[in-house]
PDB file of N, CA and C in Angstrom:
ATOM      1  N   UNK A   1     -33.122  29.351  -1.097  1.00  0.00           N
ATOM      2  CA  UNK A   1     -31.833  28.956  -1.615  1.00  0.00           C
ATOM      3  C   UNK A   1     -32.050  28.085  -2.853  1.00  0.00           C
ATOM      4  N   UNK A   2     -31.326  28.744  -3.641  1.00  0.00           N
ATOM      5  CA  UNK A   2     -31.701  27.505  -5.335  1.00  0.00           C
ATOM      6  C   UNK A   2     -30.119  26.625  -4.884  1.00  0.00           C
ATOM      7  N   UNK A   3     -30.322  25.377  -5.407  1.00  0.00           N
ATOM      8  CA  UNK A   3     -29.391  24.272  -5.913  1.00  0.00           C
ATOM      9  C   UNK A   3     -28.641  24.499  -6.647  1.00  0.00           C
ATOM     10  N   UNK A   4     -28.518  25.031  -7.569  1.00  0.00           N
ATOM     11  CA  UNK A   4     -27.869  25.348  -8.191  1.00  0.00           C
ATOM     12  C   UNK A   4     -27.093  26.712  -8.795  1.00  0.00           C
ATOM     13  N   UNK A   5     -26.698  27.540  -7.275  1.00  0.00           N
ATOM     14  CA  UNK A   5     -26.274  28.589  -7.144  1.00  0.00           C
ATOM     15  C   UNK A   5     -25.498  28.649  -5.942  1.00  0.00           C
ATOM     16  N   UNK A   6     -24.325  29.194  -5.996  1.00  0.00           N
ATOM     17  CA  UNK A   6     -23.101  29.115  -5.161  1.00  0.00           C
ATOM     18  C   UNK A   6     -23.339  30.580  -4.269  1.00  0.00           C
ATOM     19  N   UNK A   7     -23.016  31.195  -3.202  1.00  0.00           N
ATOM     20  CA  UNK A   7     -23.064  32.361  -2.916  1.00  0.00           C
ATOM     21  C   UNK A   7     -21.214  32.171  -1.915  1.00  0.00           C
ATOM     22  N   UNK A   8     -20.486  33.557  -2.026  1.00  0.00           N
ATOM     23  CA  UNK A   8     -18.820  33.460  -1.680  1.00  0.00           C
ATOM     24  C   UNK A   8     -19.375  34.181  -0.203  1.00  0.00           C
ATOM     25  N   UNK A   9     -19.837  32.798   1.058  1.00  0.00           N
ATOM     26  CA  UNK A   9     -19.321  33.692   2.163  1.00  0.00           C
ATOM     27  C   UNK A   9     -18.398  34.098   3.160  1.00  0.00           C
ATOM     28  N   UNK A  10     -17.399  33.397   2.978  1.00  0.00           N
ATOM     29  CA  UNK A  10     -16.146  33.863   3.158  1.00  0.00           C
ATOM     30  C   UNK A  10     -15.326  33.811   2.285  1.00  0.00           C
ATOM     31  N   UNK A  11     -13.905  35.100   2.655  1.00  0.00           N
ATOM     32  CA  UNK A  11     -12.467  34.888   1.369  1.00  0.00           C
ATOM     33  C   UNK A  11     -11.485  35.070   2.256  1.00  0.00           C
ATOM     34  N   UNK A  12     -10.134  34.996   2.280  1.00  0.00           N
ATOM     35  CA  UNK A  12      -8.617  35.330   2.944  1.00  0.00           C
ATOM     36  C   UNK A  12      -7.822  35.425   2.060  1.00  0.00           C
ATOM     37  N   UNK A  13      -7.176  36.608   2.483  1.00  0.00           N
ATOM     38  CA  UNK A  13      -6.263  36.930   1.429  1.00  0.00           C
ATOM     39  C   UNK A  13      -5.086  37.252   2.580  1.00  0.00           C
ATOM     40  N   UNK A  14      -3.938  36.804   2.490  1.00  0.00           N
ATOM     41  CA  UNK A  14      -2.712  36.328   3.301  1.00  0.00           C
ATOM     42  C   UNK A  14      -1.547  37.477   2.057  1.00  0.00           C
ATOM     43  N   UNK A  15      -0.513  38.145   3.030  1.00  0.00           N
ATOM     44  CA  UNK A  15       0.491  38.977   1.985  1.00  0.00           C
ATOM     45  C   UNK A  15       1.595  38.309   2.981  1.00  0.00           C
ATOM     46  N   UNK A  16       2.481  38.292   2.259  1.00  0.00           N
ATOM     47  CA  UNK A  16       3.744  37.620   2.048  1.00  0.00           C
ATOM     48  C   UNK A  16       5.085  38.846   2.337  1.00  0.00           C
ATOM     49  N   UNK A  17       6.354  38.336   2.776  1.00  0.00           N
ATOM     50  CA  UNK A  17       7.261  39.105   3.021  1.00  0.00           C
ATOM     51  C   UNK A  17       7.948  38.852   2.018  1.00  0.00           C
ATOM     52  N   UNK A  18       8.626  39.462   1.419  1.00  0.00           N
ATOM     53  CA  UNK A  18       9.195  39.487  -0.132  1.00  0.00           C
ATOM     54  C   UNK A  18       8.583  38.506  -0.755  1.00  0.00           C
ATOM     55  N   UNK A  19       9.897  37.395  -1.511  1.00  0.00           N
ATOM     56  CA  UNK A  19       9.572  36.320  -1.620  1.00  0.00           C
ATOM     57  C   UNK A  19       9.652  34.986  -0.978  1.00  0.00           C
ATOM     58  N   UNK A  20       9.390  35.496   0.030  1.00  0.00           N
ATOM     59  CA  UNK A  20       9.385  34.212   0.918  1.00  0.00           C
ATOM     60  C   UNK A  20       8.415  33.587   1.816  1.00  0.00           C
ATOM     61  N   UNK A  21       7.931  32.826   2.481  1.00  0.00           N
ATOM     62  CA  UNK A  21       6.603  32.149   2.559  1.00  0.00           C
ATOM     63  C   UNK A  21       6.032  32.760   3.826  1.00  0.00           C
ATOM     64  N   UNK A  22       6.606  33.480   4.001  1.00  0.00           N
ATOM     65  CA  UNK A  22       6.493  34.494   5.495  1.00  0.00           C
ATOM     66  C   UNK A  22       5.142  35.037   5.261  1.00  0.00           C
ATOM     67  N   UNK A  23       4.643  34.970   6.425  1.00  0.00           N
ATOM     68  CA  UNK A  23       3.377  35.809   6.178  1.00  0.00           C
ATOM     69  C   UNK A  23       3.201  37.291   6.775  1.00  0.00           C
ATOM     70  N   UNK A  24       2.723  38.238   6.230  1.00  0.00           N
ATOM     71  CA  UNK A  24       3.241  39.732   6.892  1.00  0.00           C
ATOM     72  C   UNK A  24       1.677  40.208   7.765  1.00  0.00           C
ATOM     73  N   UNK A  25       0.461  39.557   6.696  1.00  0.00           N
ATOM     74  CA  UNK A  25      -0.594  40.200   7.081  1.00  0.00           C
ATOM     75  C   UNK A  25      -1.533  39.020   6.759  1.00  0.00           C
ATOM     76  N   UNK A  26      -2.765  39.208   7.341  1.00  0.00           N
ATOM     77  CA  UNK A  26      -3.739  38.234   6.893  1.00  0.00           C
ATOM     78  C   UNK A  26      -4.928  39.136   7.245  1.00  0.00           C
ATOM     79  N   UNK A  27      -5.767  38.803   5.820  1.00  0.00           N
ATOM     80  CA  UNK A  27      -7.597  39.689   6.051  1.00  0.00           C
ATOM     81  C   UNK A  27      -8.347  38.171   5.578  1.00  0.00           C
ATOM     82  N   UNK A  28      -9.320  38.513   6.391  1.00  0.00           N
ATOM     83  CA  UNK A  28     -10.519  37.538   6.439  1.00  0.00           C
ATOM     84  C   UNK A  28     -11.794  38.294   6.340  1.00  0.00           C
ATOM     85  N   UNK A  29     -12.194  37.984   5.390  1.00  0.00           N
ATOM     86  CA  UNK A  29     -13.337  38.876   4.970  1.00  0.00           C
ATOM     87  C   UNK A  29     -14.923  37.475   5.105  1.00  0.00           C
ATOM     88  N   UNK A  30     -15.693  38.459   5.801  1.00  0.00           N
ATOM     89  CA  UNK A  30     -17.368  37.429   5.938  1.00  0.00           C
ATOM     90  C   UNK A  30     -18.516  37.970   5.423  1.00  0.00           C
ATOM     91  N   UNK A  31     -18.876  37.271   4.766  1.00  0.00           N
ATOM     92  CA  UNK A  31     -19.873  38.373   3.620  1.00  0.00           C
ATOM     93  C   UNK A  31     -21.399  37.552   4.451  1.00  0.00           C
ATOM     94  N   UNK A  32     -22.818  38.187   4.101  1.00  0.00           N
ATOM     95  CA  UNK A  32     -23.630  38.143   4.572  1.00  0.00           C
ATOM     96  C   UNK A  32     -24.643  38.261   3.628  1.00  0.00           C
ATOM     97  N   UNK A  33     -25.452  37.026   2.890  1.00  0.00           N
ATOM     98  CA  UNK A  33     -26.862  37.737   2.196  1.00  0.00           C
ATOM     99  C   UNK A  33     -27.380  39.103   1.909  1.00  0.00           C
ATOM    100  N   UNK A  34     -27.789  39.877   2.881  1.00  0.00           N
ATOM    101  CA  UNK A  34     -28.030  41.019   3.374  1.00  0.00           C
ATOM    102  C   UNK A  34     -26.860  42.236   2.780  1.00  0.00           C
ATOM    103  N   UNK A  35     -25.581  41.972   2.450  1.00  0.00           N
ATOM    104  CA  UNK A  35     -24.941  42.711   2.554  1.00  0.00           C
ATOM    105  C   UNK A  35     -23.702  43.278   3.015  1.00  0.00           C
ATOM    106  N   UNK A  36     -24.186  42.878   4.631  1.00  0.00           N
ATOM    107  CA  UNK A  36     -23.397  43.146   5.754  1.00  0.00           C
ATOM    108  C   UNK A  36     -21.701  42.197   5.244  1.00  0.00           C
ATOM    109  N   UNK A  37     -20.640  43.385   5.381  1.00  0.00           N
ATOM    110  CA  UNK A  37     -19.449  42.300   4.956  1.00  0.00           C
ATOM    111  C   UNK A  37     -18.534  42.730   6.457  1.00  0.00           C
ATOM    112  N   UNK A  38     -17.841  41.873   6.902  1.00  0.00           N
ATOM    113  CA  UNK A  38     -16.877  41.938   8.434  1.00  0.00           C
ATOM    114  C   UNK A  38     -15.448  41.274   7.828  1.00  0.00           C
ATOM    115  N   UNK A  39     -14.667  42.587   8.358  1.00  0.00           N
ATOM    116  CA  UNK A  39     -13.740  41.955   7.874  1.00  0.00           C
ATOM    117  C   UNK A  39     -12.464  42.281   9.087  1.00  0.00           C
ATOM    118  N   UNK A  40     -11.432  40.893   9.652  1.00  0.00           N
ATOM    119  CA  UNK A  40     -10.923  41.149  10.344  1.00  0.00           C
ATOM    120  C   UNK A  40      -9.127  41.340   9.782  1.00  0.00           C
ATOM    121  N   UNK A  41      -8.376  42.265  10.002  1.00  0.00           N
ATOM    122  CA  UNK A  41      -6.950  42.248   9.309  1.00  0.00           C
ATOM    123  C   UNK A  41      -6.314  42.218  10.918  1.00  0.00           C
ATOM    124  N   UNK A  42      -4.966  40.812  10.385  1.00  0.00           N
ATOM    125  CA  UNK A  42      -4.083  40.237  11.796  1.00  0.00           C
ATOM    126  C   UNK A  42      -2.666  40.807  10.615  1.00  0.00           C
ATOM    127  N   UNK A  43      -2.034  42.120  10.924  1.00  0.00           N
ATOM    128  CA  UNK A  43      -1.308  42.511  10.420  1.00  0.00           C
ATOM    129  C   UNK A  43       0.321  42.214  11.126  1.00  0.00           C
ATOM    130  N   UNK A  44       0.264  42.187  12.386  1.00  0.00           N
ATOM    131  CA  UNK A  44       1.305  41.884  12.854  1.00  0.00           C
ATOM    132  C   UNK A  44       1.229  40.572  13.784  1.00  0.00           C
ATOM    133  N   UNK A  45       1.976  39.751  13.050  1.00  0.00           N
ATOM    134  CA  UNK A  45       1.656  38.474  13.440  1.00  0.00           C
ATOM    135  C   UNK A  45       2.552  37.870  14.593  1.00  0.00           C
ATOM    136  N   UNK A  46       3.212  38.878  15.062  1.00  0.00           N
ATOM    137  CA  UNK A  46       4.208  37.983  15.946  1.00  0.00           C
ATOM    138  C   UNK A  46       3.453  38.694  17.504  1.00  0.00           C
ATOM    139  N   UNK A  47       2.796  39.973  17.184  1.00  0.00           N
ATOM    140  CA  UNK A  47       2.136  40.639  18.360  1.00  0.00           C
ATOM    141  C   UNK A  47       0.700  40.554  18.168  1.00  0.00           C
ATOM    142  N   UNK A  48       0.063  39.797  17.483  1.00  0.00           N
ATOM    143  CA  UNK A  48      -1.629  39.193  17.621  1.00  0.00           C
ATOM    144  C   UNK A  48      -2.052  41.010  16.951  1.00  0.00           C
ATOM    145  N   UNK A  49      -1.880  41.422  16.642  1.00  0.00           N
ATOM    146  CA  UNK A  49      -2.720  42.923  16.238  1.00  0.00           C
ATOM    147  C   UNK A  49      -3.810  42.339  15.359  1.00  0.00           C
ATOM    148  N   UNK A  50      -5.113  43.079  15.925  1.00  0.00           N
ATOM    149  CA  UNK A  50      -6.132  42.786  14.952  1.00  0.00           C
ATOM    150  C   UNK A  50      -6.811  44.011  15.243  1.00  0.00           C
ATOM    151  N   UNK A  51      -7.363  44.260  13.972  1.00  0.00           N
ATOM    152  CA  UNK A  51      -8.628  45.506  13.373  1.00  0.00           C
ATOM    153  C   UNK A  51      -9.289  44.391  12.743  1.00  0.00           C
ATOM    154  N   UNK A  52     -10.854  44.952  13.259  1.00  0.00           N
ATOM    155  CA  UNK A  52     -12.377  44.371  12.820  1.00  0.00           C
ATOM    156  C   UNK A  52     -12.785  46.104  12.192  1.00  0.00           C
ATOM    157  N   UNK A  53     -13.398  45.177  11.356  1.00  0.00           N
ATOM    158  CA  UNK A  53     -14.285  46.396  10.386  1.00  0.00           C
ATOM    159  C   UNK A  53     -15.519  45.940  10.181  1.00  0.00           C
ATOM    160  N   UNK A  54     -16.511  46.680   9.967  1.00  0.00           N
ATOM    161  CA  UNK A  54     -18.066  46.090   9.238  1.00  0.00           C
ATOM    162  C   UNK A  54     -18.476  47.308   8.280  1.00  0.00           C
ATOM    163  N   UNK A  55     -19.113  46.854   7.350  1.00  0.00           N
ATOM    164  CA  UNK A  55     -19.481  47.953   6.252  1.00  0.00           C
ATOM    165  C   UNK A  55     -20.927  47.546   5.555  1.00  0.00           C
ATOM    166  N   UNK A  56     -21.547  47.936   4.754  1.00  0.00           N
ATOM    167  CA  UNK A  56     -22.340  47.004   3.567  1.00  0.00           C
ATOM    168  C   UNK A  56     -22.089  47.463   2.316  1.00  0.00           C
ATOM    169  N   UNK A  57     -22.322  46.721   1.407  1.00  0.00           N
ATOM    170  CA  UNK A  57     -21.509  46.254   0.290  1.00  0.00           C
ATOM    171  C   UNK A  57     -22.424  45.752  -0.477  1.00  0.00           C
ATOM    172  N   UNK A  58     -22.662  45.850  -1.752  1.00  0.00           N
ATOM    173  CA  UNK A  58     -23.416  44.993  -2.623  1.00  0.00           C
ATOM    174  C   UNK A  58     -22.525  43.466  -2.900  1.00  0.00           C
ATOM    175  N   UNK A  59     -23.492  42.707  -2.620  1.00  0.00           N
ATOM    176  CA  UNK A  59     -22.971  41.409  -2.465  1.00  0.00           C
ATOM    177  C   UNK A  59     -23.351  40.464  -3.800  1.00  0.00           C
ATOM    178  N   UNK A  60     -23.936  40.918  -4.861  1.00  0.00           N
ATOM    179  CA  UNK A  60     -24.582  40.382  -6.050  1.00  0.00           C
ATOM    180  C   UNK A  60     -23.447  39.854  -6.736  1.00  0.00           C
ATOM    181  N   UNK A  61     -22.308  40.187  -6.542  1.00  0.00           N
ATOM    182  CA  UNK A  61     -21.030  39.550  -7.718  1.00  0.00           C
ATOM    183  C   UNK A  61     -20.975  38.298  -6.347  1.00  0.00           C
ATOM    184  N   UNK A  62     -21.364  38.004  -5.472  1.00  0.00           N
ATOM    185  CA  UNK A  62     -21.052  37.137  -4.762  1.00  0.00           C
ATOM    186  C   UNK A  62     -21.856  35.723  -5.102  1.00  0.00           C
ATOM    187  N   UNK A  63     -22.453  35.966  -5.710  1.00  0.00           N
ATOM    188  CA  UNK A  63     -23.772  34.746  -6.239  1.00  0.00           C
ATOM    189  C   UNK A  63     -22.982  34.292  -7.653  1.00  0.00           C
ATOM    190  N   UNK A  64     -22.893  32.984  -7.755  1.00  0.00           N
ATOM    191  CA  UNK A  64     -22.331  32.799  -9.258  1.00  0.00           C
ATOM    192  C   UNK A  64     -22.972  31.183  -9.425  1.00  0.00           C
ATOM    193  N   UNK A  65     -23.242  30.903 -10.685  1.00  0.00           N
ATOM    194  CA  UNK A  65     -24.223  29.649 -11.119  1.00  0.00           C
ATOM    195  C   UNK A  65     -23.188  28.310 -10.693  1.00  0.00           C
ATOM    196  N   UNK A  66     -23.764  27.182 -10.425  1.00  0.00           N
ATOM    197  CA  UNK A  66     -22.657  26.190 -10.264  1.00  0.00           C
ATOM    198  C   UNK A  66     -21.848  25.826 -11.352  1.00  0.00           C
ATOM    199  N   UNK A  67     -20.938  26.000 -11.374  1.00  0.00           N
ATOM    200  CA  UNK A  67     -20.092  25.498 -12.565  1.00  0.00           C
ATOM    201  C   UNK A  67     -19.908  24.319 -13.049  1.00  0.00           C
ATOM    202  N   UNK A  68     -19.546  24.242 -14.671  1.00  0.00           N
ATOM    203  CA  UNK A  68     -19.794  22.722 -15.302  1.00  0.00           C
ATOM    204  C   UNK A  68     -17.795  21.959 -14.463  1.00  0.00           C
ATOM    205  N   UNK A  69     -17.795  21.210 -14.204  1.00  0.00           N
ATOM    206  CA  UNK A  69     -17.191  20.033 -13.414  1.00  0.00           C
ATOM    207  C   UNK A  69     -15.544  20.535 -14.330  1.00  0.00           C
ATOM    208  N   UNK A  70     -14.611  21.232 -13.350  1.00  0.00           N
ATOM    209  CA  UNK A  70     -13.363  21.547 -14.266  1.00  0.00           C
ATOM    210  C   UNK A  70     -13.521  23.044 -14.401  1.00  0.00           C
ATOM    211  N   UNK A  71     -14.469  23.703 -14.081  1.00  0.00           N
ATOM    212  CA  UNK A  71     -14.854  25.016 -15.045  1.00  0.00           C
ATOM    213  C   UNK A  71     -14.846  25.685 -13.804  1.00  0.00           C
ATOM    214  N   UNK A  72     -13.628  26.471 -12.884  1.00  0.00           N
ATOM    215  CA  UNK A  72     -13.842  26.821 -11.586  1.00  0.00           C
ATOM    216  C   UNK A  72     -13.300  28.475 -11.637  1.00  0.00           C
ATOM    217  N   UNK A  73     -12.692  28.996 -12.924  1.00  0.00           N
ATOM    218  CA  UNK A  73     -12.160  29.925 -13.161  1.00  0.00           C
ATOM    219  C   UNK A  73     -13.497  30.963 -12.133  1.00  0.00           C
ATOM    220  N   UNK A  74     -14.297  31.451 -12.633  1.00  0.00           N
ATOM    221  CA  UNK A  74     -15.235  32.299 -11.917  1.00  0.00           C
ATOM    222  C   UNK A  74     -15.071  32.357 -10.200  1.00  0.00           C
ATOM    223  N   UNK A  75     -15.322  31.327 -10.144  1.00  0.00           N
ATOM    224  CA  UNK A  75     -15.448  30.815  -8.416  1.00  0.00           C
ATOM    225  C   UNK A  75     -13.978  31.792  -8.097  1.00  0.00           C
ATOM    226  N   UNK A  76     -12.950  31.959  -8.328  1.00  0.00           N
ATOM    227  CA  UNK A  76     -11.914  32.499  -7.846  1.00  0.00           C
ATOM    228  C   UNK A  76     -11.857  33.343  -8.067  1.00  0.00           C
ATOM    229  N   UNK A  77     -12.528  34.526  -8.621  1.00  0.00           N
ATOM    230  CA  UNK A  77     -12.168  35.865  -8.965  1.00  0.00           C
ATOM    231  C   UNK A  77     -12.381  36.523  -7.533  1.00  0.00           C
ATOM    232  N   UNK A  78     -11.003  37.524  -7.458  1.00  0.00           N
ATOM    233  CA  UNK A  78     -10.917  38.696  -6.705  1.00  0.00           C
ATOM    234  C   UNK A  78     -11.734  39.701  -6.183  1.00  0.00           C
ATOM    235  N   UNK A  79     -12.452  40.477  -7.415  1.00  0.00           N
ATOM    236  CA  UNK A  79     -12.761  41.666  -7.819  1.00  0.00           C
ATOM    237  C   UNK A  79     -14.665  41.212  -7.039  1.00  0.00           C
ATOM    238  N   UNK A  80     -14.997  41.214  -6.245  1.00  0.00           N
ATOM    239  CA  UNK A  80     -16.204  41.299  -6.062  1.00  0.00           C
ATOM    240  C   UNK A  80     -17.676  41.806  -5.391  1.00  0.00           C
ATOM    241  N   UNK A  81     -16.423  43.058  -4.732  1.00  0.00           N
ATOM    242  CA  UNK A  81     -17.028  43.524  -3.525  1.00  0.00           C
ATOM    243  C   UNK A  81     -17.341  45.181  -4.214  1.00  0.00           C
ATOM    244  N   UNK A  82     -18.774  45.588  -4.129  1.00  0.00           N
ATOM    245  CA  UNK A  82     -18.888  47.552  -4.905  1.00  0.00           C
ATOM    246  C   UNK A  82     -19.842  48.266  -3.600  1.00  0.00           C
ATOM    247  N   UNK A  83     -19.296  49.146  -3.462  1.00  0.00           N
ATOM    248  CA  UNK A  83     -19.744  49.801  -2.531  1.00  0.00           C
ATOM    249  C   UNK A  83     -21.238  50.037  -2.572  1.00  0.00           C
ATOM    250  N   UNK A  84     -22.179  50.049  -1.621  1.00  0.00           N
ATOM    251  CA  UNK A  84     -23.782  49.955  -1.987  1.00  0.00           C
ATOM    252  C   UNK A  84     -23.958  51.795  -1.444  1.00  0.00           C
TER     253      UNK A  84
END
Protein backbone atom coordinates (compact mmCIF):
# COMPACT_ATOMS: atom_id res chain seq x y z
CA UNK A 1 0.00 0.00 0.00
CA UNK A 2 1.69 3.49 -0.97
CA UNK A 3 0.68 6.65 1.30
CA UNK A 4 -0.06 8.43 -0.92
CA UNK A 5 -2.70 6.73 -2.99
CA UNK A 6 -6.42 6.50 -2.33
CA UNK A 7 -8.14 3.22 -3.68
CA UNK A 8 -12.66 3.72 -3.94
CA UNK A 9 -13.76 0.60 -1.90
CA UNK A 10 -17.00 1.26 -1.52
CA UNK A 11 -19.83 3.72 -3.46
CA UNK A 12 -23.97 4.13 -2.97
CA UNK A 13 -25.88 5.48 -5.20
CA UNK A 14 -29.59 6.09 -3.69
CA UNK A 15 -32.60 7.14 -6.67
CA UNK A 16 -35.17 9.30 -5.58
CA UNK A 17 -39.04 9.45 -6.29
CA UNK A 18 -39.63 12.42 -8.46
CA UNK A 19 -38.59 15.30 -6.74
CA UNK A 20 -38.86 14.49 -3.55
CA UNK A 21 -36.51 13.09 -0.87
CA UNK A 22 -38.14 9.71 -1.08
CA UNK A 23 -35.97 7.10 -1.71
CA UNK A 24 -37.13 4.49 -4.49
CA UNK A 25 -33.92 2.34 -4.70
CA UNK A 26 -30.56 2.04 -3.15
CA UNK A 27 -27.18 0.11 -4.76
CA UNK A 28 -24.19 -0.40 -2.72
CA UNK A 29 -21.46 -1.34 -4.62
CA UNK A 30 -17.90 -3.15 -2.80
CA UNK A 31 -15.02 -3.13 -4.87
CA UNK A 32 -12.00 -5.43 -4.07
CA UNK A 33 -8.11 -5.00 -5.05
CA UNK A 34 -8.36 -8.09 -7.03
CA UNK A 35 -11.22 -6.96 -8.94
CA UNK A 36 -13.93 -8.77 -7.47
CA UNK A 37 -16.91 -5.93 -7.31
CA UNK A 38 -20.44 -7.06 -5.05
CA UNK A 39 -23.01 -5.22 -5.44
CA UNK A 40 -26.26 -5.27 -3.41
CA UNK A 41 -29.66 -3.26 -4.97
CA UNK A 42 -32.65 -2.68 -1.95
CA UNK A 43 -35.16 -1.59 -4.64
CA UNK A 44 -38.26 -1.81 -2.77
CA UNK A 45 -37.93 -0.30 0.34
CA UNK A 46 -41.03 -0.67 2.15
CA UNK A 47 -40.80 -4.74 1.41
CA UNK A 48 -36.81 -5.20 2.23
CA UNK A 49 -36.26 -6.64 -1.60
CA UNK A 50 -32.70 -7.22 -2.17
CA UNK A 51 -30.57 -8.65 -5.25
CA UNK A 52 -26.74 -9.40 -4.58
CA UNK A 53 -24.63 -9.58 -7.61
CA UNK A 54 -20.75 -10.34 -7.95
CA UNK A 55 -18.82 -9.81 -11.17
CA UNK A 56 -15.01 -8.71 -11.90
CA UNK A 57 -14.29 -5.58 -13.20
CA UNK A 58 -11.15 -3.71 -13.82
CA UNK A 59 -10.70 -1.76 -10.81
CA UNK A 60 -7.62 0.61 -12.01
CA UNK A 61 -9.92 3.88 -12.36
CA UNK A 62 -10.42 3.00 -8.68
CA UNK A 63 -6.83 4.04 -7.54
CA UNK A 64 -6.45 7.89 -7.72
CA UNK A 65 -3.26 9.99 -6.19
CA UNK A 66 -4.10 11.89 -2.90
CA UNK A 67 -5.31 15.09 -3.71
CA UNK A 68 -3.81 18.64 -3.03
CA UNK A 69 -6.16 19.88 0.21
CA UNK A 70 -9.61 21.47 -1.59
CA UNK A 71 -8.87 19.55 -4.84
CA UNK A 72 -11.56 16.59 -4.33
CA UNK A 73 -13.23 16.89 -7.81
CA UNK A 74 -11.59 13.34 -8.97
CA UNK A 75 -12.38 11.49 -5.73
CA UNK A 76 -16.16 11.84 -6.84
CA UNK A 77 -16.36 10.78 -10.23
CA UNK A 78 -19.06 8.26 -11.26
CA UNK A 79 -17.75 6.67 -14.29
CA UNK A 80 -15.28 4.01 -12.92
CA UNK A 81 -16.09 0.65 -13.25
CA UNK A 82 -14.94 -1.31 -17.30
CA UNK A 83 -15.66 -4.58 -17.75
CA UNK A 84 -12.33 -6.91 -17.49
Amino acid sequence: MQPSVLFLTHAIFREFVGGTDEVLCVKTFAFNKDGHVFMEERSNLATDSVVERAATFSVVENWEEYPPFGDYARLCREERTKMA
